[in-house]
Protein backbone atom coordinates (compact mmCIF):
# COMPACT_ATOMS: atom_id res chain seq x y z
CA UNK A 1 -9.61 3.23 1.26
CA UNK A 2 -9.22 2.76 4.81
CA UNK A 3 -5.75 1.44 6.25
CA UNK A 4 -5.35 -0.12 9.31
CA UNK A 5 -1.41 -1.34 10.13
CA UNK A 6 0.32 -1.84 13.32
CA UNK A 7 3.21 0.77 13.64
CA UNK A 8 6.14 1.01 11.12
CA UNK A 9 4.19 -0.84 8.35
CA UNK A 10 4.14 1.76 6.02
CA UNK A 11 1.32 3.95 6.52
CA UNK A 12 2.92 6.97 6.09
CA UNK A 13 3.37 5.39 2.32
CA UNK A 14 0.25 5.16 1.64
CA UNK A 15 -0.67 8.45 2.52
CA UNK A 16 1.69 9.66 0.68
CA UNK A 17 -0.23 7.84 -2.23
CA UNK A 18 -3.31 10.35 -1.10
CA UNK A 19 -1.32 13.33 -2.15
CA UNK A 20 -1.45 13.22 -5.74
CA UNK A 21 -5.09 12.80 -5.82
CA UNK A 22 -5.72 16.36 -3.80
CA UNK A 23 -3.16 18.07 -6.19
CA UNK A 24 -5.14 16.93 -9.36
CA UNK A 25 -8.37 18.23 -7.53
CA UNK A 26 -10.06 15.18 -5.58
CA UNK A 27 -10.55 15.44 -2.23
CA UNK A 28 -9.40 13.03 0.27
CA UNK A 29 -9.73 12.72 3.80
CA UNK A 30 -6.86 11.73 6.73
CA UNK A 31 -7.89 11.03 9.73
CA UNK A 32 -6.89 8.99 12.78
CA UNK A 33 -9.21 5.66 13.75
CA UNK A 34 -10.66 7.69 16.68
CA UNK A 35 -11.47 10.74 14.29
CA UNK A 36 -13.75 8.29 12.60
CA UNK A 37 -15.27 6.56 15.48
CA UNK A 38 -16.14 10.05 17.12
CA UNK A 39 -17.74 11.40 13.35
CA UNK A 40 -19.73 7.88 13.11
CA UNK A 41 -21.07 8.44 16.53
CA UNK A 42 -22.47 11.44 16.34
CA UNK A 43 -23.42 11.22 12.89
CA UNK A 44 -25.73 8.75 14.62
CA UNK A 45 -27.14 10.54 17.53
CA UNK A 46 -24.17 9.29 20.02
CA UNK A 47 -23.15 6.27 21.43
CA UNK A 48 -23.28 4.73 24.77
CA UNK A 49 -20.61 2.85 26.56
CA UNK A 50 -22.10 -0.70 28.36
């Protein structure tokens, strides 16, 4: 699940939902927007600004 919120929406709610899953063993990922931007970019050879 991705979630994408202005600021003081409640975010930090729903990762606090992504807590129980790593304590029972799953693995889930938190990262900022730009944290997946830059991982999609050069998962794909880079990107270039026009």
């Amino acid at each position: 699940m991705i979630f994408l919120r202005p600021l003081g929406t409640g975010k930090t709610l729903f990762t606090s939902l992504g807590i129980r899953p790593c304590q029972t063993g799953h693995r889930v990922a938190f990262v900022i927007a730009a944290q997946w931007v830059t991982r999609l970019a050069a998962a794909h050879g880079g990107f270039e600004c026009r």
